[in-house]
Protein backbone atom coordinates (compact mmCIF):
# COMPACT_ATOMS: atom_id res chain seq x y z
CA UNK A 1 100.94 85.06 88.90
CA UNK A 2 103.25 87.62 90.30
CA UNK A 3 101.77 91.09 90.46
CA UNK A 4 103.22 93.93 88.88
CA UNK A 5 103.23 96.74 86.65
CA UNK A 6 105.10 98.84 83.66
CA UNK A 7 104.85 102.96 83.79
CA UNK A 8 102.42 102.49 81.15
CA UNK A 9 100.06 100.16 82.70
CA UNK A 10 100.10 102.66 86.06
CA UNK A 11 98.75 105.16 83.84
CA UNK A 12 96.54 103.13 82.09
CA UNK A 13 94.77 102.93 85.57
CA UNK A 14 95.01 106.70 86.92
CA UNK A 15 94.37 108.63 84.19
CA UNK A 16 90.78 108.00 85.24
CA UNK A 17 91.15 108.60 88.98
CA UNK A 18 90.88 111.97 90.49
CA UNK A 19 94.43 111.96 92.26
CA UNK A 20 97.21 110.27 91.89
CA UNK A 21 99.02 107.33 94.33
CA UNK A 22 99.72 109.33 97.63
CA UNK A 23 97.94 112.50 97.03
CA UNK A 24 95.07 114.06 98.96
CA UNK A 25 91.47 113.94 97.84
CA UNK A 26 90.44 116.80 95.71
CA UNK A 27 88.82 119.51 97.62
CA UNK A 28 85.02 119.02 97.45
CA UNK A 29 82.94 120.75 95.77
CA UNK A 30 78.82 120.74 96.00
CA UNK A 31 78.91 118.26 93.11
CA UNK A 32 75.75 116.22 95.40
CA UNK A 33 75.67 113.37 97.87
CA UNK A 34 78.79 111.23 98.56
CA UNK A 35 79.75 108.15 100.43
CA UNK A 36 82.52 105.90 101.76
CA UNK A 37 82.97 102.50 102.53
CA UNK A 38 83.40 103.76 105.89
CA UNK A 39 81.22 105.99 106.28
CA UNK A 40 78.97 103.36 105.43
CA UNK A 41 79.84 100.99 107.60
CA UNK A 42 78.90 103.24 110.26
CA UNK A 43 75.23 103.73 109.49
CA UNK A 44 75.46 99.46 108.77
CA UNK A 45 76.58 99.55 112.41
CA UNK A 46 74.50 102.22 114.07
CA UNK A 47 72.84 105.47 112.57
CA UNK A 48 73.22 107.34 115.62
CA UNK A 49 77.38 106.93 115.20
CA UNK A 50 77.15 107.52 111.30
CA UNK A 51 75.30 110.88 112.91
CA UNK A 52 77.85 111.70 115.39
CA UNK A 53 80.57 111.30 112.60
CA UNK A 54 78.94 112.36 109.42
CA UNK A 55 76.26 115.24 110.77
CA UNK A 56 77.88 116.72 114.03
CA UNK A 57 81.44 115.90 113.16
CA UNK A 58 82.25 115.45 116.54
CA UNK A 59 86.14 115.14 117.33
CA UNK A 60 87.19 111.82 117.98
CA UNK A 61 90.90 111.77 119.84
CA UNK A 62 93.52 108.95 118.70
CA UNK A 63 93.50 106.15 120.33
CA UNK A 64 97.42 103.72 120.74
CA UNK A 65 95.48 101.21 118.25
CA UNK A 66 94.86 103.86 115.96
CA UNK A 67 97.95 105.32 115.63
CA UNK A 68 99.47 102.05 115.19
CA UNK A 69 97.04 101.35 112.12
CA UNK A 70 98.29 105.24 111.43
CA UNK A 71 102.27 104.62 111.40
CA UNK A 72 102.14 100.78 110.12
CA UNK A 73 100.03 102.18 106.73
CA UNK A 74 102.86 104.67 106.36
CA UNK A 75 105.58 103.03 107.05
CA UNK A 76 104.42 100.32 104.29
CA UNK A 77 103.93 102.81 101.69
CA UNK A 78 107.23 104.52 102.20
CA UNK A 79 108.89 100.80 101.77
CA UNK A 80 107.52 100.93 97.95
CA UNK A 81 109.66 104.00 97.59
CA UNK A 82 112.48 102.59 98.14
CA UNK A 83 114.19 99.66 95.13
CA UNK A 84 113.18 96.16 95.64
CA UNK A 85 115.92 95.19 96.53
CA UNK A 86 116.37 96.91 99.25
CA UNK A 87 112.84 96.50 101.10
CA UNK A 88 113.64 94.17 103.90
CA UNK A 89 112.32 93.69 107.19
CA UNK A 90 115.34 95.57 108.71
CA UNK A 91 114.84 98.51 106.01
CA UNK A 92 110.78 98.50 107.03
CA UNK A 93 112.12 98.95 111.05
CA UNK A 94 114.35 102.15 110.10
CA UNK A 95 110.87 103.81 108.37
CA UNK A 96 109.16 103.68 111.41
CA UNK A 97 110.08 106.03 113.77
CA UNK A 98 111.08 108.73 111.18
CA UNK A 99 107.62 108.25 110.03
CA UNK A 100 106.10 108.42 113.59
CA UNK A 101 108.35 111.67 113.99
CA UNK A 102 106.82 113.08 110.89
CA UNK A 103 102.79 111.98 112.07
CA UNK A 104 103.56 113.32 115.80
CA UNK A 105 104.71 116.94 114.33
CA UNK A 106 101.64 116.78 111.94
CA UNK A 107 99.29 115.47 114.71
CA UNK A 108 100.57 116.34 118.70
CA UNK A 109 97.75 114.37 119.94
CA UNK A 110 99.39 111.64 118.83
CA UNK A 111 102.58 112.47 120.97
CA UNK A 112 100.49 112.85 123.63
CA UNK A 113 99.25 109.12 123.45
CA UNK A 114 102.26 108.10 126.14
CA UNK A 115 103.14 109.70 129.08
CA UNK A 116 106.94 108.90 129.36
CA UNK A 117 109.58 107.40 126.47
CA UNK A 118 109.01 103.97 128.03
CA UNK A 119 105.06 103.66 127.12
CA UNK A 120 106.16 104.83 123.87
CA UNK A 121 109.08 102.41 123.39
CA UNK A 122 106.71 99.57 124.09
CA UNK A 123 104.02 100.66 121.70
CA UNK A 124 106.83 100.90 119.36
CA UNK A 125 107.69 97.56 119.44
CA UNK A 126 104.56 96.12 119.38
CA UNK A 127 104.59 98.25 116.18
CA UNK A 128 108.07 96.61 115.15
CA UNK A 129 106.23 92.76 115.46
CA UNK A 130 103.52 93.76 113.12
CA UNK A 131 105.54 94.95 110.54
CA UNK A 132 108.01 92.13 110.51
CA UNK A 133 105.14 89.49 110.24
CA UNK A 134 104.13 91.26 107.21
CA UNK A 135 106.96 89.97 105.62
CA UNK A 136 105.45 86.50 106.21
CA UNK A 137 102.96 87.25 104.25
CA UNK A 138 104.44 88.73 101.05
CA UNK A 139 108.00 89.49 99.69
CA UNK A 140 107.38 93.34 98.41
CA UNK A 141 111.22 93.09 96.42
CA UNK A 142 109.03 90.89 94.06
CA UNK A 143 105.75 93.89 93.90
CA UNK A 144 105.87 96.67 92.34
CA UNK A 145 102.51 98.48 93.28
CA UNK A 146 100.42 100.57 90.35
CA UNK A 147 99.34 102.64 93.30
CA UNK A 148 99.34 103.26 97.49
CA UNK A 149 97.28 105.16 99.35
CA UNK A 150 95.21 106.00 96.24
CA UNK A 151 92.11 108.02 95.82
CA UNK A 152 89.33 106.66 93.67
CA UNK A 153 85.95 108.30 92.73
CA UNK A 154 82.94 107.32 90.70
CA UNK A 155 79.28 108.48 90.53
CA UNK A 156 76.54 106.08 90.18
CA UNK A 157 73.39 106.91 87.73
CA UNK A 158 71.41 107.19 90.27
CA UNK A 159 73.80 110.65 90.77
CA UNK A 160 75.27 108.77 94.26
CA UNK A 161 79.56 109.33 94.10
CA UNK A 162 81.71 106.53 95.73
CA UNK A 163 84.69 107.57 97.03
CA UNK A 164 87.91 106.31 99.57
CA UNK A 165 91.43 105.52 99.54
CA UNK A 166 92.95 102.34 98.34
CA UNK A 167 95.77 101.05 100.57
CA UNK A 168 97.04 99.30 97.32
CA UNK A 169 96.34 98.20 93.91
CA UNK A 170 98.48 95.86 92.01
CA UNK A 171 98.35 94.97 88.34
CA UNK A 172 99.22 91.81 86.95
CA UNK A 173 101.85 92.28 83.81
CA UNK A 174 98.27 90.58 81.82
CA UNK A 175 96.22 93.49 83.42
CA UNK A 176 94.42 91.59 85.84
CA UNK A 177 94.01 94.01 89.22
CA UNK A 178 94.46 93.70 92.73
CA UNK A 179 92.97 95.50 95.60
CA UNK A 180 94.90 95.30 98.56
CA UNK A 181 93.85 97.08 102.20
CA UNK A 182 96.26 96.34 105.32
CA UNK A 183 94.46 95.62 108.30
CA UNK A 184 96.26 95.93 112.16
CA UNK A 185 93.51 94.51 114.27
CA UNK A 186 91.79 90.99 114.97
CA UNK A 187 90.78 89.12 111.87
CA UNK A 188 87.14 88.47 111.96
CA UNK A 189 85.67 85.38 112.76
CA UNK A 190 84.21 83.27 109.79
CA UNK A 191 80.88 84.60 110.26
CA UNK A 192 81.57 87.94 110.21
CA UNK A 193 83.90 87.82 106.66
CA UNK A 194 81.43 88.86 104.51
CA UNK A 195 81.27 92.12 106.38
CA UNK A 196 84.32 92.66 106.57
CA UNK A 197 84.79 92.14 102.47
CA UNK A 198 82.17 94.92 102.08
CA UNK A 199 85.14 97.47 102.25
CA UNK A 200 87.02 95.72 99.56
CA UNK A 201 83.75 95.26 97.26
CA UNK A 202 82.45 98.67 97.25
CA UNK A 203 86.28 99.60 96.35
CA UNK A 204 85.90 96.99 93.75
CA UNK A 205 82.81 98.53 92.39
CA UNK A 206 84.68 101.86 91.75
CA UNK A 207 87.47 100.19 90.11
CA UNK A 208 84.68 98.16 87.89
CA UNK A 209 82.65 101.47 87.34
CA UNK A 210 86.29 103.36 86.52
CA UNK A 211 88.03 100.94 84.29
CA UNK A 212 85.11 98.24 83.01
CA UNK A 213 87.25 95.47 84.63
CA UNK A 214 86.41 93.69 87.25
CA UNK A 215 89.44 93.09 89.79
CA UNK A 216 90.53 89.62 89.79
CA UNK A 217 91.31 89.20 93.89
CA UNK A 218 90.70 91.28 96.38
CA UNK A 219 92.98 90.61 99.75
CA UNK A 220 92.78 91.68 103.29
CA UNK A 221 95.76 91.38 104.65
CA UNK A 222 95.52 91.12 108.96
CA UNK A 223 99.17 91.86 109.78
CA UNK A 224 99.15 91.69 113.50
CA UNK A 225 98.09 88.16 113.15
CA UNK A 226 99.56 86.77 110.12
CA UNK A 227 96.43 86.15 108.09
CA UNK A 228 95.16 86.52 104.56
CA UNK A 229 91.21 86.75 103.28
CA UNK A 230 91.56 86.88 99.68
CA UNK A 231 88.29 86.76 97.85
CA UNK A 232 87.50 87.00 94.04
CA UNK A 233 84.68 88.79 92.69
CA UNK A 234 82.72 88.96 89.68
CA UNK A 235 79.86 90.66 88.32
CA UNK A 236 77.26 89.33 89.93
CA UNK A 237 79.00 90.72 93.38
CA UNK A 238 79.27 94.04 92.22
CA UNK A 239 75.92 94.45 91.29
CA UNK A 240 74.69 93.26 94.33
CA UNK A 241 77.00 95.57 96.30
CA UNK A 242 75.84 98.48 93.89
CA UNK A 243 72.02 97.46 95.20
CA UNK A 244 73.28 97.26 98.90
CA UNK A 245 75.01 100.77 98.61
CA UNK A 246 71.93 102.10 97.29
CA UNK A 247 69.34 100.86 99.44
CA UNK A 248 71.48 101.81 102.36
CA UNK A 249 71.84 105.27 100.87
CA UNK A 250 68.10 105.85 101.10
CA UNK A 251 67.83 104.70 104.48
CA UNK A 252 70.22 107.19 105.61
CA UNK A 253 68.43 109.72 103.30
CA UNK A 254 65.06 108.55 105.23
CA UNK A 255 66.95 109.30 109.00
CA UNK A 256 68.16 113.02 107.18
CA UNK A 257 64.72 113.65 106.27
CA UNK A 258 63.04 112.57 109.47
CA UNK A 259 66.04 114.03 111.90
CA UNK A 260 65.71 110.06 113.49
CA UNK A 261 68.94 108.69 113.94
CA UNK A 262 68.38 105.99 116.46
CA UNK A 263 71.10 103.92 118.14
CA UNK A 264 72.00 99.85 117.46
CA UNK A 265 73.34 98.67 120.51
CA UNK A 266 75.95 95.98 120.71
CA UNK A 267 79.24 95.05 122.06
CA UNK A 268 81.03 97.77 119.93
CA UNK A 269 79.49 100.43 122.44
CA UNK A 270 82.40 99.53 125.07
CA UNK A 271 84.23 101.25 122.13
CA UNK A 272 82.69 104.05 120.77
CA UNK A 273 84.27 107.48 121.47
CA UNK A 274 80.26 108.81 121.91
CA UNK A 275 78.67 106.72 124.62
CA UNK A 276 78.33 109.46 126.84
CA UNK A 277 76.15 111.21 124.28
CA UNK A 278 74.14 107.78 123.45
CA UNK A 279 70.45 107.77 124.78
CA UNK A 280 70.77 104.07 125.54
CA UNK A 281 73.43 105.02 128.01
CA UNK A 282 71.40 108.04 129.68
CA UNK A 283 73.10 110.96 127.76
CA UNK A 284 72.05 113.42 125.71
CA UNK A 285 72.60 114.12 121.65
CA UNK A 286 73.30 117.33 120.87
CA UNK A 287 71.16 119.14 118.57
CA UNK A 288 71.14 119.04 115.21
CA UNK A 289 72.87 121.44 113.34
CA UNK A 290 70.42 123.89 111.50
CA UNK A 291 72.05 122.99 107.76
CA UNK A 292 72.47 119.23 107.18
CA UNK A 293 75.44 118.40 105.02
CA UNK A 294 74.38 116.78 101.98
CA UNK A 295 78.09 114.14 102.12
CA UNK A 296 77.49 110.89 103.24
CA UNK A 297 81.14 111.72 104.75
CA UNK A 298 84.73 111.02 103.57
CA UNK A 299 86.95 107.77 103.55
C-alpha cells in the first residue's frame, strides 16, 4: 500500500505532538525525569558514557561520519519540500551543498572537518553515492510524508516522559502509520537487529501512547549500503519495550543515587570521544557535578 497523507490526516497526527514537522523541541521545563532512545542506548551500552553525555555534558567534536549522517538527514528532508515531481536524484545532489553551506555557518567545526577543498570534495562525494542509492530504495515523487524531523513526547504513568525526533512518519490514505529513521552507517549484523530496532520501538511506543494506534511497519532504512529492516510491531512489543524502558530507567536512577557509573568495555571504546577519561584506559573521570540533572538527556 502506498504511503501517504491528506492535510487532514497530518493534523489528525500532530495536534497531539508538542511541535510540529521540522521544529525544535520545546524548551524544557522541570516537568521531571526524561529520556531518549538515545540517550538510552548509551547507558544499554555503557553507564560511564551515558555519564559523560547525560551528567557532565562533555563536548563531543564532529566527526566526517557525523556530519555526513548531519547533511544526508537534511538534505532528505529538504527533498519533501520540494513537488513530487520534481524530487529526483539530480534535484537531491543540488540540496547538498547549499545545505552543507547552511550547517557549516551554523556549526564552524564542521568546516573545520577538512583541511583543504580537496578533502572536502571527496567527503562530498562519498556524500553524493549515499544519497543516490537512496533512490534505490524508495521513489519519494510517490510519498508524501505526514511529518520529517518531528518531535514526539509522551509521559508514562509511572511519571517517566519519552521523547526524540522522528526522521519520518508516513500515513497510509487507511491511517495505518509508518515510522521511518535514515541510517548512514553499516547495517548490523543479524544478531545485533533487535538492538538496533530498539530506536524504532521506543518511537513506536510514543506514537502508540500519543494516538492509541499501533504503527503498522517500522523501517530502517541503511542508505550507504542499500538495505532495508522493516519490522512490524504489535502490542505485545510495545509493552515489552515499555517494561525494558522502565527497568532501565531505574538502573540509571540506582547509578544517580549511588554516584557509580562504571564502564562496559567493548570494541566501541576504539570509538568513543572519552577514552582518555575512562578508568579502564588509566584516566581519570572528572568529578561529579554538585547538582545532578534530573533528564535522562535529549534525542
Amino acid at each position: 500500500m502506498p504511503y501517504g497523507s491528506r492535510v487532514e490526516e497530518t493534523a489528525a497526527i500532530l495536534d497531539v505532538l508538542p511541535g510540529t514537522p521540522g521544529t525544535e523541541a520545546p524548551v524544557d521545563e522541570p516537568r521531571g525525569p526524561a529520556l531518549s532512545p538515545s540517550r538510552a542506548a548509551d547507558f544499554m551500552t555503557c553507564p560511564l558514557l551515558y555519564r559523560f553525555r547525560v551528567i557532565d555534558r562533555l563536548p563531543e567534536p564532529p566527526t566526517t561520519a557525523t556530519a555526513r549522517g548531519t547533511l544526508v538527514h537534511a538534505a532528505l528532508e529538504r527533498l519533501f519540500d520540494l513537488p513530487a515531481a520534481e524530487r529526483t536524484p539530480e534535484a537531491a545532489r543540488a540540496l547538498l551543498i547549499p545545505e552543507w553551506d547552511r550547517l557549516a555557518a551554523e556549526e564552524p567545526e564542521l568546516a573545520a572537518l577538512f583541511p583543504d577543498e580537496a578533502a572536502r570534495g571527496s567527503w562530498l562525494e562519498s556524500t553524493i553515492a549515499i544519497m543516490d542509492t537512496y533512490f534505490t530504495l524508495e521513489d519519494p515523487r510517490r510519498l508524501e510524508p505526514a511529518a520529517r524531523e518531528s518531535y514526539v513526547e509522551t509521559t508514562l504513568d509511572s511519571g517517566l516522559r519519552l521523547r526524540g525526533y522522528i526522521d519520518r512518519l508516513d500515513v497510509a490514505p487507511g491511517g495505518e502509520i509508518r515510522i521511518v529513521d535514515y541510517k548512514t552507517g553499516r547495517a548490523p549484523r543479524e544478531a545485533y537487529e533487535a538492538s538496533a530496532l530498539f530506536q524504532m520501538k521506543f518511537y513506536a511506543l510514543v506514537i502508540w501512547r500519543l494516538r492509541g494506534q499501533v504503527p503498522r511497519l517500522l523501517q530502517l532504512m541503511y542508505l550507504a549500503e542499500g538495505e532495508v529492516l522493516r519490522y512490524p510491531p504489535d502490542e505485545s512489543d510495545l509493552l515489552a519495550t515499555e517494561r525494558k524502558i522502565m527497568a532501565l530507567w531505574q538502573a540509571i536512577e540506582r547509578a544517580r543515587t549511588a554516584g557509580d557509573w562504571r564502564p562496559r568495555p567493548s570494541k566501541l571504546c576504539d570509538w568513543c570521544n572519552h577514552k582518555a577519561l575512562c578508568p579502564e584506559f588509566g584516566g581519570t573521570p572528572p568529578p561529579l557535578p554538585p547538582a545532578l540533572p534530573p533528564e535522562g538527556g535529549g534525542a
